[in-house]
Structure formats: C-alpha cells, structure tokens
PDB file of N, CA and C in Angstrom:
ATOM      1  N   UNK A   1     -39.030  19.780  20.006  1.00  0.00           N
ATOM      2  CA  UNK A   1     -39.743  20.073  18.772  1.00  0.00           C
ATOM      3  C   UNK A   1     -38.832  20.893  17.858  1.00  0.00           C
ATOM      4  N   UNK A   2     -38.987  20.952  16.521  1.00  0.00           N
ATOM      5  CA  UNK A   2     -38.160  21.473  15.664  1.00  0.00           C
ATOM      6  C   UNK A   2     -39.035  21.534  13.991  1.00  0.00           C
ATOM      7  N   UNK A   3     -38.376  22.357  13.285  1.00  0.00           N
ATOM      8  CA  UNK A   3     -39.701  22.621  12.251  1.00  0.00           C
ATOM      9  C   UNK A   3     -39.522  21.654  10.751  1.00  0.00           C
ATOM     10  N   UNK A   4     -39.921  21.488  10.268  1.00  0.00           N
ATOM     11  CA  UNK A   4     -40.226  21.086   8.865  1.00  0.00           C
ATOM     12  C   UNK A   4     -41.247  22.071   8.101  1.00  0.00           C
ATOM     13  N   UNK A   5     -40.254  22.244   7.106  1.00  0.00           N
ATOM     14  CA  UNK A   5     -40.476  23.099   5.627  1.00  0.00           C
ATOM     15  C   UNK A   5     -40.888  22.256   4.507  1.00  0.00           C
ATOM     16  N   UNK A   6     -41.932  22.553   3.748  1.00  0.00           N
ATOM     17  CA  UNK A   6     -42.347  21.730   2.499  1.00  0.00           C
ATOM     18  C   UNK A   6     -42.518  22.808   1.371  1.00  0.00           C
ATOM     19  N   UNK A   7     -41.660  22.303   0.529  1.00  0.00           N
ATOM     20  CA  UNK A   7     -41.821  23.256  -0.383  1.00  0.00           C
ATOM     21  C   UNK A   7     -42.280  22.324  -1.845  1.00  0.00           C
ATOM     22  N   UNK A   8     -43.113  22.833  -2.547  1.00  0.00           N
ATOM     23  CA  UNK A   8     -43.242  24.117  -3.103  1.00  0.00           C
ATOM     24  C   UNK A   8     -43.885  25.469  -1.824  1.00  0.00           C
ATOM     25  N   UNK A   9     -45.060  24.636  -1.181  1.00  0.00           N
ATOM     26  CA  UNK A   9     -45.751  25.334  -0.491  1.00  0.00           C
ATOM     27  C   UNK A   9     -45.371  26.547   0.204  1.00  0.00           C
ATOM     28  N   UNK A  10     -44.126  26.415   0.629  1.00  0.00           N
ATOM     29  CA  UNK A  10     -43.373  27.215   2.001  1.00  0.00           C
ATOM     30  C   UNK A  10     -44.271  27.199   3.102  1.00  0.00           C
ATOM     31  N   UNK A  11     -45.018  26.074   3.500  1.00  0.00           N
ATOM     32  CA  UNK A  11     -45.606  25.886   4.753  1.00  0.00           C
ATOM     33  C   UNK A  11     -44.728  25.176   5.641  1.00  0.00           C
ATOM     34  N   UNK A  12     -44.559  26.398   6.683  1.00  0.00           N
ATOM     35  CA  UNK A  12     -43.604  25.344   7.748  1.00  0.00           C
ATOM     36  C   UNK A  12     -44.723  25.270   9.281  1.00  0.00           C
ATOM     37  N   UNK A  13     -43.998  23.902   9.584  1.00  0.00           N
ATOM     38  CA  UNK A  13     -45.028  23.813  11.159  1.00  0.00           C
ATOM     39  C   UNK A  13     -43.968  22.807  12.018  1.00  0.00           C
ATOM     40  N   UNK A  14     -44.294  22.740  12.845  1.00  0.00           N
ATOM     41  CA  UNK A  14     -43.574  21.875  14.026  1.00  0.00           C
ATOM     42  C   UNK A  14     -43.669  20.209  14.380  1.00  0.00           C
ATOM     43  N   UNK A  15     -42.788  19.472  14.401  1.00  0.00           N
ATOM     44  CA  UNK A  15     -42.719  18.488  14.471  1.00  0.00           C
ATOM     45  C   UNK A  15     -41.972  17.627  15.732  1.00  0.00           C
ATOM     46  N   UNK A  16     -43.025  16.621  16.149  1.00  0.00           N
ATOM     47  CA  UNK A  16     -42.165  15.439  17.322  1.00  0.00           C
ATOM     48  C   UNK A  16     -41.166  15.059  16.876  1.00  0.00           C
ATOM     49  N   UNK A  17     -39.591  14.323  17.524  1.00  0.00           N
ATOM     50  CA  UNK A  17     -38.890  13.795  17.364  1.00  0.00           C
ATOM     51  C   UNK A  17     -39.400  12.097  17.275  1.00  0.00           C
ATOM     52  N   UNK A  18     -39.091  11.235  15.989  1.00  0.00           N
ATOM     53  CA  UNK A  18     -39.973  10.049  16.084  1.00  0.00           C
ATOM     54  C   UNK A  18     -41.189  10.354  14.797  1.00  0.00           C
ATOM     55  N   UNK A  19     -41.412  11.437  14.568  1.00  0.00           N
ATOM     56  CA  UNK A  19     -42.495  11.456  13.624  1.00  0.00           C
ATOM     57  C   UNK A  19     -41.942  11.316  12.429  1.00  0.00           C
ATOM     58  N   UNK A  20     -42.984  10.307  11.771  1.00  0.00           N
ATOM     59  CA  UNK A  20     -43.083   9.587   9.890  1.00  0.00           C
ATOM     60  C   UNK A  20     -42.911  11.222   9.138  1.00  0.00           C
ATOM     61  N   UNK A  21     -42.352  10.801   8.500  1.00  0.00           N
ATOM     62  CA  UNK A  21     -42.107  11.469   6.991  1.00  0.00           C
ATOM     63  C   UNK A  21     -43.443  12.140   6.673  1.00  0.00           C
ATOM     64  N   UNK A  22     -44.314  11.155   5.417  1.00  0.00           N
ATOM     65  CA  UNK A  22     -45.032  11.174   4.919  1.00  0.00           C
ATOM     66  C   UNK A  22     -46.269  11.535   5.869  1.00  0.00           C
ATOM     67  N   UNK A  23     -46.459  10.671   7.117  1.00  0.00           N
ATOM     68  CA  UNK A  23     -47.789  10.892   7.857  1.00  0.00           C
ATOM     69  C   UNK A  23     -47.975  12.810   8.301  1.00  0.00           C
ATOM     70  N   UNK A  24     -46.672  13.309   8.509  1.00  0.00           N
ATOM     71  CA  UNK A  24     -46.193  14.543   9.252  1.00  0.00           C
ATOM     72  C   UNK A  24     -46.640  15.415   7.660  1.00  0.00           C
ATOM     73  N   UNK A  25     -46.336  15.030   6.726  1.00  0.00           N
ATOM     74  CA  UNK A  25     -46.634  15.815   5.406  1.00  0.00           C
ATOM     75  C   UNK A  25     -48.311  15.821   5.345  1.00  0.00           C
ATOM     76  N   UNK A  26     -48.797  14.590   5.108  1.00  0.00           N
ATOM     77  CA  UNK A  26     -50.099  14.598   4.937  1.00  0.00           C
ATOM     78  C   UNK A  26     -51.257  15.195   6.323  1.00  0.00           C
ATOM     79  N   UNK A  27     -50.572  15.043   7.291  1.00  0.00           N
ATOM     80  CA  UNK A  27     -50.807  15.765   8.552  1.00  0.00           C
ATOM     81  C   UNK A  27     -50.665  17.515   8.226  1.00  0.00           C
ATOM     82  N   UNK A  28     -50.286  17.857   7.643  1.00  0.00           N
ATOM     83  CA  UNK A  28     -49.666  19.615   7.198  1.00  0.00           C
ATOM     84  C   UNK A  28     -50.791  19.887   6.139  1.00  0.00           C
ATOM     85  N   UNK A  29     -51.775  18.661   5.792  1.00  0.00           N
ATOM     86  CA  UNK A  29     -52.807  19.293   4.994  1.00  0.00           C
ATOM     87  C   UNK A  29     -52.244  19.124   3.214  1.00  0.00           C
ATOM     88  N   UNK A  30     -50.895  18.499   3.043  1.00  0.00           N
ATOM     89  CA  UNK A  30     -50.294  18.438   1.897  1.00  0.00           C
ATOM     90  C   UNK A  30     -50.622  17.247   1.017  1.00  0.00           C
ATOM     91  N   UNK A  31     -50.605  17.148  -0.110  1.00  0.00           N
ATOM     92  CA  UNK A  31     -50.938  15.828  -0.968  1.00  0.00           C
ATOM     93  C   UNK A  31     -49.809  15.241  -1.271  1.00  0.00           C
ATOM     94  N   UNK A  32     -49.616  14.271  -1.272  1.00  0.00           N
ATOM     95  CA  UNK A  32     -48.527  13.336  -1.318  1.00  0.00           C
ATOM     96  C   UNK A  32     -48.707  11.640  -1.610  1.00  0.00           C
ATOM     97  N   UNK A  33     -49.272  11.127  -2.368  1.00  0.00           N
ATOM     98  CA  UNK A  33     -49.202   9.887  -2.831  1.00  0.00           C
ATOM     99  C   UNK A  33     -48.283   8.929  -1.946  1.00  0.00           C
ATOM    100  N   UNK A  34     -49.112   7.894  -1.667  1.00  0.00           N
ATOM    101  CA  UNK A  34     -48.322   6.404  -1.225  1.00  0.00           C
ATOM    102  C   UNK A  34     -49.263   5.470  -1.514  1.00  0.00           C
ATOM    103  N   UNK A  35     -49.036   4.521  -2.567  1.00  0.00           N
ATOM    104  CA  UNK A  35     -49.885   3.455  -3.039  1.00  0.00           C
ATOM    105  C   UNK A  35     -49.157   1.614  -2.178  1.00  0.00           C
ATOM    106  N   UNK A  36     -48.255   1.813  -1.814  1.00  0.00           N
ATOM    107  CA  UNK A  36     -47.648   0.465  -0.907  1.00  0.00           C
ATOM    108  C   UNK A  36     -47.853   0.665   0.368  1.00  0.00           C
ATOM    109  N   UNK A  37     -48.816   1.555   1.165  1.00  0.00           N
ATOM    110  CA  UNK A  37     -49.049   1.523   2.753  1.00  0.00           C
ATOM    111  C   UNK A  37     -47.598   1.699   3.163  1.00  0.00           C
ATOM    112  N   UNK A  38     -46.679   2.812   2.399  1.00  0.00           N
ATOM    113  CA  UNK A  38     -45.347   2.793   3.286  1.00  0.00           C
ATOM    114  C   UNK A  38     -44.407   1.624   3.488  1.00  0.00           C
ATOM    115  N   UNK A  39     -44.213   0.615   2.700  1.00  0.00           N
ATOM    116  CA  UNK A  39     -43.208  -0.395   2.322  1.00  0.00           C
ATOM    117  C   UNK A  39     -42.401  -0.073   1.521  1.00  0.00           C
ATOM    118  N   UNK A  40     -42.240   1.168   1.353  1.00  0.00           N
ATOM    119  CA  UNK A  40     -40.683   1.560   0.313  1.00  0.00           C
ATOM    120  C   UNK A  40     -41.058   0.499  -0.994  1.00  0.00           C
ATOM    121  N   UNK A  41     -42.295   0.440  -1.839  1.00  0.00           N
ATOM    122  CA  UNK A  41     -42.589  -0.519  -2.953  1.00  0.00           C
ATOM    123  C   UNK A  41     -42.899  -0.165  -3.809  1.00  0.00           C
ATOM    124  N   UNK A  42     -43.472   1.332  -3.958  1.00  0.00           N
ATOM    125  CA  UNK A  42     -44.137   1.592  -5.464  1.00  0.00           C
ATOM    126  C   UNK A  42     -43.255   2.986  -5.614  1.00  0.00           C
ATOM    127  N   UNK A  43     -42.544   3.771  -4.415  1.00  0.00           N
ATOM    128  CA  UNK A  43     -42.302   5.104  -4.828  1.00  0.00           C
ATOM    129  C   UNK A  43     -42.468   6.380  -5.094  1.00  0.00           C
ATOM    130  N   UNK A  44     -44.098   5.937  -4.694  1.00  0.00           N
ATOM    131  CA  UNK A  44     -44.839   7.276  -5.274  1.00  0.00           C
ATOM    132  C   UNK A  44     -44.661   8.467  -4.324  1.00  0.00           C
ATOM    133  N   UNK A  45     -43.900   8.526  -3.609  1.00  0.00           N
ATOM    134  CA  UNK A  45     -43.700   9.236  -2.220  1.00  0.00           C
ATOM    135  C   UNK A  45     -42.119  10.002  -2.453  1.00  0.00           C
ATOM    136  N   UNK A  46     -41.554  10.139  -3.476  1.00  0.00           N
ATOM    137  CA  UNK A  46     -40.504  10.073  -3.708  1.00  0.00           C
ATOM    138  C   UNK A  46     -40.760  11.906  -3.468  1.00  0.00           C
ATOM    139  N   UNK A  47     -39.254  12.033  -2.523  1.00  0.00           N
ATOM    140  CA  UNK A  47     -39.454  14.040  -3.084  1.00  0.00           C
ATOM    141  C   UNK A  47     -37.826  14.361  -2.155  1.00  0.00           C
ATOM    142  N   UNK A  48     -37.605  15.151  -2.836  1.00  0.00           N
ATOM    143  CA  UNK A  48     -35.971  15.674  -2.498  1.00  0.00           C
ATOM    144  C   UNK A  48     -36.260  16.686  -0.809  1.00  0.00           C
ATOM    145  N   UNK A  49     -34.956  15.724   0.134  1.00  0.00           N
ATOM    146  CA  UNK A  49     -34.832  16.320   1.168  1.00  0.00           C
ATOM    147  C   UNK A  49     -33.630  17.567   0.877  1.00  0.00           C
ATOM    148  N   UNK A  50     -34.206  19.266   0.958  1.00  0.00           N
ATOM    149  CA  UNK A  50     -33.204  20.099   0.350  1.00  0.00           C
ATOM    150  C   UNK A  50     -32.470  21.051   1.675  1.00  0.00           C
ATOM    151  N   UNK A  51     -32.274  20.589   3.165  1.00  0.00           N
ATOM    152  CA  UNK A  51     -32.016  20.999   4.125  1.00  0.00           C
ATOM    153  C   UNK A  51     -32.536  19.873   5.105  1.00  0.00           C
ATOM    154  N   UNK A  52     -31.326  19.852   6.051  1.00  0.00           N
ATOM    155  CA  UNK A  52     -31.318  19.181   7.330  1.00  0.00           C
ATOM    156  C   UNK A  52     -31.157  17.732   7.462  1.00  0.00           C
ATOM    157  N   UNK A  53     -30.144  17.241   6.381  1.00  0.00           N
ATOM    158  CA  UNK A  53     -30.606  16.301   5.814  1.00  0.00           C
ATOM    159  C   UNK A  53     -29.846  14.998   7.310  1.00  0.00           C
ATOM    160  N   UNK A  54     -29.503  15.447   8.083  1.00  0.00           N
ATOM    161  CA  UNK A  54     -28.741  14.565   9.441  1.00  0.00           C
ATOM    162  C   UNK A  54     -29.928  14.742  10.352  1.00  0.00           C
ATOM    163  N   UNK A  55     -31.032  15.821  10.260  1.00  0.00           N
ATOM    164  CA  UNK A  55     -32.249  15.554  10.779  1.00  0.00           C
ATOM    165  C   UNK A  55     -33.246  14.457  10.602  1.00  0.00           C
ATOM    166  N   UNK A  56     -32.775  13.510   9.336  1.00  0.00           N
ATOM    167  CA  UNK A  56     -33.618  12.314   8.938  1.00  0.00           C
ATOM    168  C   UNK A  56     -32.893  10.935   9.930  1.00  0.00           C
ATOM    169  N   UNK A  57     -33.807  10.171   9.354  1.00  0.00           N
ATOM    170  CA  UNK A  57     -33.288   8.853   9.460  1.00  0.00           C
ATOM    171  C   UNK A  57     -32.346   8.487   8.368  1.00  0.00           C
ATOM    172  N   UNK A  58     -31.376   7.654   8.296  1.00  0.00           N
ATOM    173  CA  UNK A  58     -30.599   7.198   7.863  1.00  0.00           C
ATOM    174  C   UNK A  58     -31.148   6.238   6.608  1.00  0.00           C
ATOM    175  N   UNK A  59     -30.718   6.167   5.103  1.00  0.00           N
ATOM    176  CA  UNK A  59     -31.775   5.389   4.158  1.00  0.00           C
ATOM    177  C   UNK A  59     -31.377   3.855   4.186  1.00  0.00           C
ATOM    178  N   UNK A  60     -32.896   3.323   3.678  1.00  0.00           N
ATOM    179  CA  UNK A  60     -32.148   2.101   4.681  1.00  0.00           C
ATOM    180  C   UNK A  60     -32.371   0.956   3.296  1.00  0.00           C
ATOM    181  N   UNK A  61     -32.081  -0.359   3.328  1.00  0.00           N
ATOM    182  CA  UNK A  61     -31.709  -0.832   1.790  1.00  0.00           C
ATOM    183  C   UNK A  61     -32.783  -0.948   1.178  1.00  0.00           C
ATOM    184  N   UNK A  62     -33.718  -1.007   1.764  1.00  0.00           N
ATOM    185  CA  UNK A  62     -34.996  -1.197   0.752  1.00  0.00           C
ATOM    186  C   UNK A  62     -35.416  -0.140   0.068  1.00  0.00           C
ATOM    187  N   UNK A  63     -35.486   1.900   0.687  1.00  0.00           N
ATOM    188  CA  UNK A  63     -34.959   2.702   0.115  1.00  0.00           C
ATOM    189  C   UNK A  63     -34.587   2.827  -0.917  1.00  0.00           C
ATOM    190  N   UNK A  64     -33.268   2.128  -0.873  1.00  0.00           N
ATOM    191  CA  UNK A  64     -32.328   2.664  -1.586  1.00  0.00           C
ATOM    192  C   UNK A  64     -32.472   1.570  -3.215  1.00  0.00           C
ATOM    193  N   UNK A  65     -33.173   0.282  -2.532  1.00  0.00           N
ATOM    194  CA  UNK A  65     -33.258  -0.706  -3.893  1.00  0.00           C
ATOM    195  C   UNK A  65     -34.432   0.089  -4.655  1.00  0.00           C
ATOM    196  N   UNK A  66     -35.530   0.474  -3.967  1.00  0.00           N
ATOM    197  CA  UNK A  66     -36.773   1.235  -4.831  1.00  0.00           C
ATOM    198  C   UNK A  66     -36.186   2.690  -5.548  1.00  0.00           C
ATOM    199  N   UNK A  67     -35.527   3.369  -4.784  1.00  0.00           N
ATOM    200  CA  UNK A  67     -34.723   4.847  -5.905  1.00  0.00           C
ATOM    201  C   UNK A  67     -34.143   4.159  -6.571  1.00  0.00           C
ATOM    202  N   UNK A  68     -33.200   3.546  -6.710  1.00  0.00           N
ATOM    203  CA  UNK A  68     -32.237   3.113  -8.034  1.00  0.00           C
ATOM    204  C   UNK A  68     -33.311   2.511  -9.064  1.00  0.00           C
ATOM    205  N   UNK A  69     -34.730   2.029  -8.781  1.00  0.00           N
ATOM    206  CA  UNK A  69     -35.298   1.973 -10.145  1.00  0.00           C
ATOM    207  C   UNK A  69     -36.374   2.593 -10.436  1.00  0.00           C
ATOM    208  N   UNK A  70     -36.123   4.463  -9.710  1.00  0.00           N
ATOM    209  CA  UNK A  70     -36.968   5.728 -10.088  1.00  0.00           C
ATOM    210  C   UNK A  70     -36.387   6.171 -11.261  1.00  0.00           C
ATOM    211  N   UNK A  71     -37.057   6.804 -11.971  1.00  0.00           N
ATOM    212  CA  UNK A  71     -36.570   8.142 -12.988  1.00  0.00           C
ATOM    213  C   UNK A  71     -36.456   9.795 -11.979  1.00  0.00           C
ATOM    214  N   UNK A  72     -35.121  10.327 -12.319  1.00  0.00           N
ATOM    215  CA  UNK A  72     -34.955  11.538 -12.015  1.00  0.00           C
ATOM    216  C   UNK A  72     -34.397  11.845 -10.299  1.00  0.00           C
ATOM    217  N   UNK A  73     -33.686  10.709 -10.070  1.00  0.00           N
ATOM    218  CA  UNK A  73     -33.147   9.854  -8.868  1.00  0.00           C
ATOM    219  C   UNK A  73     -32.169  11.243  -8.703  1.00  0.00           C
ATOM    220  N   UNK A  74     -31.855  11.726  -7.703  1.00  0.00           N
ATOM    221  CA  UNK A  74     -30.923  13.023  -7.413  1.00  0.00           C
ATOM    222  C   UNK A  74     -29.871  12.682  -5.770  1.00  0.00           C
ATOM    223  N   UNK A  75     -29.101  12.789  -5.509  1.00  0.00           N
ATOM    224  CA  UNK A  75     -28.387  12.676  -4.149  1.00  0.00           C
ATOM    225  C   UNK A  75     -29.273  12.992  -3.038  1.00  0.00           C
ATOM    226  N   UNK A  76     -30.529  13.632  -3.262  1.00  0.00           N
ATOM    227  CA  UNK A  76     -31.176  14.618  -2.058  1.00  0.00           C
ATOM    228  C   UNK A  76     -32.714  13.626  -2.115  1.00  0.00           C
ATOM    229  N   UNK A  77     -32.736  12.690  -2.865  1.00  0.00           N
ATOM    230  CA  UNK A  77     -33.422  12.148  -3.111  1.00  0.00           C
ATOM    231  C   UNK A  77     -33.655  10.844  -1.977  1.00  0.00           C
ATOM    232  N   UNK A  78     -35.165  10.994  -1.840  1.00  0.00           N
ATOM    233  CA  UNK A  78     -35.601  10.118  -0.729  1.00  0.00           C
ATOM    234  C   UNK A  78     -36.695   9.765  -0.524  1.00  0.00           C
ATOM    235  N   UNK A  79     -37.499   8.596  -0.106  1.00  0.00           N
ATOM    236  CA  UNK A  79     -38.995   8.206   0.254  1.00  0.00           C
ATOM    237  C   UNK A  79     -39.618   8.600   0.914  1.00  0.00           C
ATOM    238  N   UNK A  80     -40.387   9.348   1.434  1.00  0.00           N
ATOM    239  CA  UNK A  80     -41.587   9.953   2.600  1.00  0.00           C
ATOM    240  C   UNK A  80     -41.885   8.797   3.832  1.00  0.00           C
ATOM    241  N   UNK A  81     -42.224   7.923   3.185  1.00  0.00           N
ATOM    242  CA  UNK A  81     -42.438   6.946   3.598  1.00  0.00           C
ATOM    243  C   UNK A  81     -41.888   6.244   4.667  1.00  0.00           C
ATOM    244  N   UNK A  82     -40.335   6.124   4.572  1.00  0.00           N
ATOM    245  CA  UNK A  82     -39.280   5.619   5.121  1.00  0.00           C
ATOM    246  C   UNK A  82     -38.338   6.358   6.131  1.00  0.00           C
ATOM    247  N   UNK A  83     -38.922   7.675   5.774  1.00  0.00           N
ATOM    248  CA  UNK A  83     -38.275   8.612   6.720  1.00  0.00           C
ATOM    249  C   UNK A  83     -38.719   8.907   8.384  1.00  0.00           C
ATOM    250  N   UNK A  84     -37.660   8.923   9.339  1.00  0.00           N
ATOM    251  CA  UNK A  84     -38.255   9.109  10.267  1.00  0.00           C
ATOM    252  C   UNK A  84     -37.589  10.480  11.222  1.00  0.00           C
ATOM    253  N   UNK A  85     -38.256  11.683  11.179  1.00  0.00           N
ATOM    254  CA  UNK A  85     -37.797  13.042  11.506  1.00  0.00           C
ATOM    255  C   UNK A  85     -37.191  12.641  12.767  1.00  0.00           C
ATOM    256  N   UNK A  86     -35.484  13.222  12.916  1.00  0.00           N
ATOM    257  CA  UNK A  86     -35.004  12.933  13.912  1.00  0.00           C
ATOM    258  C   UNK A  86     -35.452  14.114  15.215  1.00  0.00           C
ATOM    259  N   UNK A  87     -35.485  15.389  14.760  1.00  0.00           N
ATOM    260  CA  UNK A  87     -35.903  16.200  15.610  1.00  0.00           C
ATOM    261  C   UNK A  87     -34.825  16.949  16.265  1.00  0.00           C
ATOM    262  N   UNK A  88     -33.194  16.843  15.335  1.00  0.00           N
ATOM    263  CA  UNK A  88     -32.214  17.248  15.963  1.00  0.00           C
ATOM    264  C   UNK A  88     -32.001  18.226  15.386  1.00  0.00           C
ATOM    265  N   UNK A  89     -32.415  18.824  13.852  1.00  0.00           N
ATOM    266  CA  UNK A  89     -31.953  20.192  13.101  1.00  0.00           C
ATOM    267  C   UNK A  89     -33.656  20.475  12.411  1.00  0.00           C
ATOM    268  N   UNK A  90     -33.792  21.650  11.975  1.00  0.00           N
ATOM    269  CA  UNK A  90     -35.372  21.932  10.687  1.00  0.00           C
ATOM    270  C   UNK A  90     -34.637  20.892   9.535  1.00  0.00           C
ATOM    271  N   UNK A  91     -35.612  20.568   9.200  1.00  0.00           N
ATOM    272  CA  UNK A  91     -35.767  19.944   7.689  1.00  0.00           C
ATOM    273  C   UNK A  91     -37.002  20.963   6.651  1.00  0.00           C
ATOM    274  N   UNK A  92     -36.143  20.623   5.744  1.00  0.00           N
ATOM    275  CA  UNK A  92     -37.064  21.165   4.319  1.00  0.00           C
ATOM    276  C   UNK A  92     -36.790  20.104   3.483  1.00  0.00           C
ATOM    277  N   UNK A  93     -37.891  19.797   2.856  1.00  0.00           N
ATOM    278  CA  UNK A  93     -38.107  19.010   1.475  1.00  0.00           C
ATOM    279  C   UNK A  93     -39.089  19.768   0.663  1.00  0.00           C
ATOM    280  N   UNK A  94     -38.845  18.906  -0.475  1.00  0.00           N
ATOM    281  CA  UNK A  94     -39.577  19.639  -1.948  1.00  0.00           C
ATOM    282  C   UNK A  94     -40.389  18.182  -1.988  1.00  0.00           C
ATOM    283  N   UNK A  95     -41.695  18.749  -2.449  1.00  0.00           N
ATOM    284  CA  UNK A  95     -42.445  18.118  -2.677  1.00  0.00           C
ATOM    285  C   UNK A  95     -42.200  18.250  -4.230  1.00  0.00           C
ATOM    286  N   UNK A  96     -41.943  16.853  -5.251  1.00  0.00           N
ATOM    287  CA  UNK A  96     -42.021  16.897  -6.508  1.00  0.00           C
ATOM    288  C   UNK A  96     -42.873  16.296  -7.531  1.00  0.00           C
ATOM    289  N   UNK A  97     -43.082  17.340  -8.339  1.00  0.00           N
ATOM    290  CA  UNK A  97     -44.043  17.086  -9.617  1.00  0.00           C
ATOM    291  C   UNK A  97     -44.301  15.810 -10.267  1.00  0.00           C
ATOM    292  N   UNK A  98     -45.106  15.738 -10.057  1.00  0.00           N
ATOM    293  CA  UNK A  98     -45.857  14.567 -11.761  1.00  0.00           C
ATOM    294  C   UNK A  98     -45.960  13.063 -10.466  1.00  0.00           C
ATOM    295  N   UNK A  99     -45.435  13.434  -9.130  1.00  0.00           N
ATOM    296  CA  UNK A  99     -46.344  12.440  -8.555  1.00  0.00           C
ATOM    297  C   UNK A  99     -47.430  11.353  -8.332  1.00  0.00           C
TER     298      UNK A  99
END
C-alpha cells in the first residue's frame, strides 16, 4: 500500500497496487467527472499528475490522442480514467478547475 494526494483538497489516503485512477478519486469522496465510462473519449477526467509520476501507468495512445485535442494540455497532464496506480512511490495529483 502507498498513498495518494489530491489536491486542491490535501486529502491523502491509501491505495492498492492495481487500483483505477479515477475510481480511487471518486472512492476518496472527491468529484471528478467522466462522461465516456472511462474510454479515454470525452476528457472530462483530465487533471495534472504533480508527484510520483513513475507511480502511474504508462500513457497509452488513446490518452495521448484525447489530450492533444484538450485546451490547457501541460507535460503533467493526464486522464483519471486511464490511469492505473502502480503502488511503487505516493502520488499527488491536482484536481483541475472548470471540469
């Protein structure tokens, strides 16, 4: 087990190795939009990983085809959705605005 940080909140809690992104967020009691059931398709899940970032899964092309046609696309930038907590370092992400 190993922790995940969500910020704005600064709520941190503990996480399986194997556990979803997004399900592990909305599991923490947090709001977080996904309108494609997690197919990396609409984006709305979009929020900057700002620590641990070799603790994720690796982004994978479908990812990466849906950010390149976000607004406000950043290097730290990533899907909830698509992510899968490796469980090898803490992670922190930012949960971001206008979601």
């Amino acid at each position: 087990m190993t922790t995940l940080t969500i910020l704005p909140s600064g709520k941190t809690f503990e996480f399986s190795a194997g556990a979803n992104l997004l399900q592990s967020i909305l599991d923490a009691g947090e709001k977080l939009v996904s309108k494609c059931g997690g197919e990396a398709k609409c984006g709305a899940c979009h929020l900057s990983v700002t620590e641990g970032r070799k603790g994720v899964s690796k982004i994978t092309a479908a990812e990466n085809a849906k950010l390149d046609t976000l607004v406000g696309i950043g290097s730290k930038s990533r899907l909830a959705c698509q992510i899968t907590l490796l469980g090898t370092e803490p992670v922190t992400v930012e949960l971001l605005s206008g979601i």
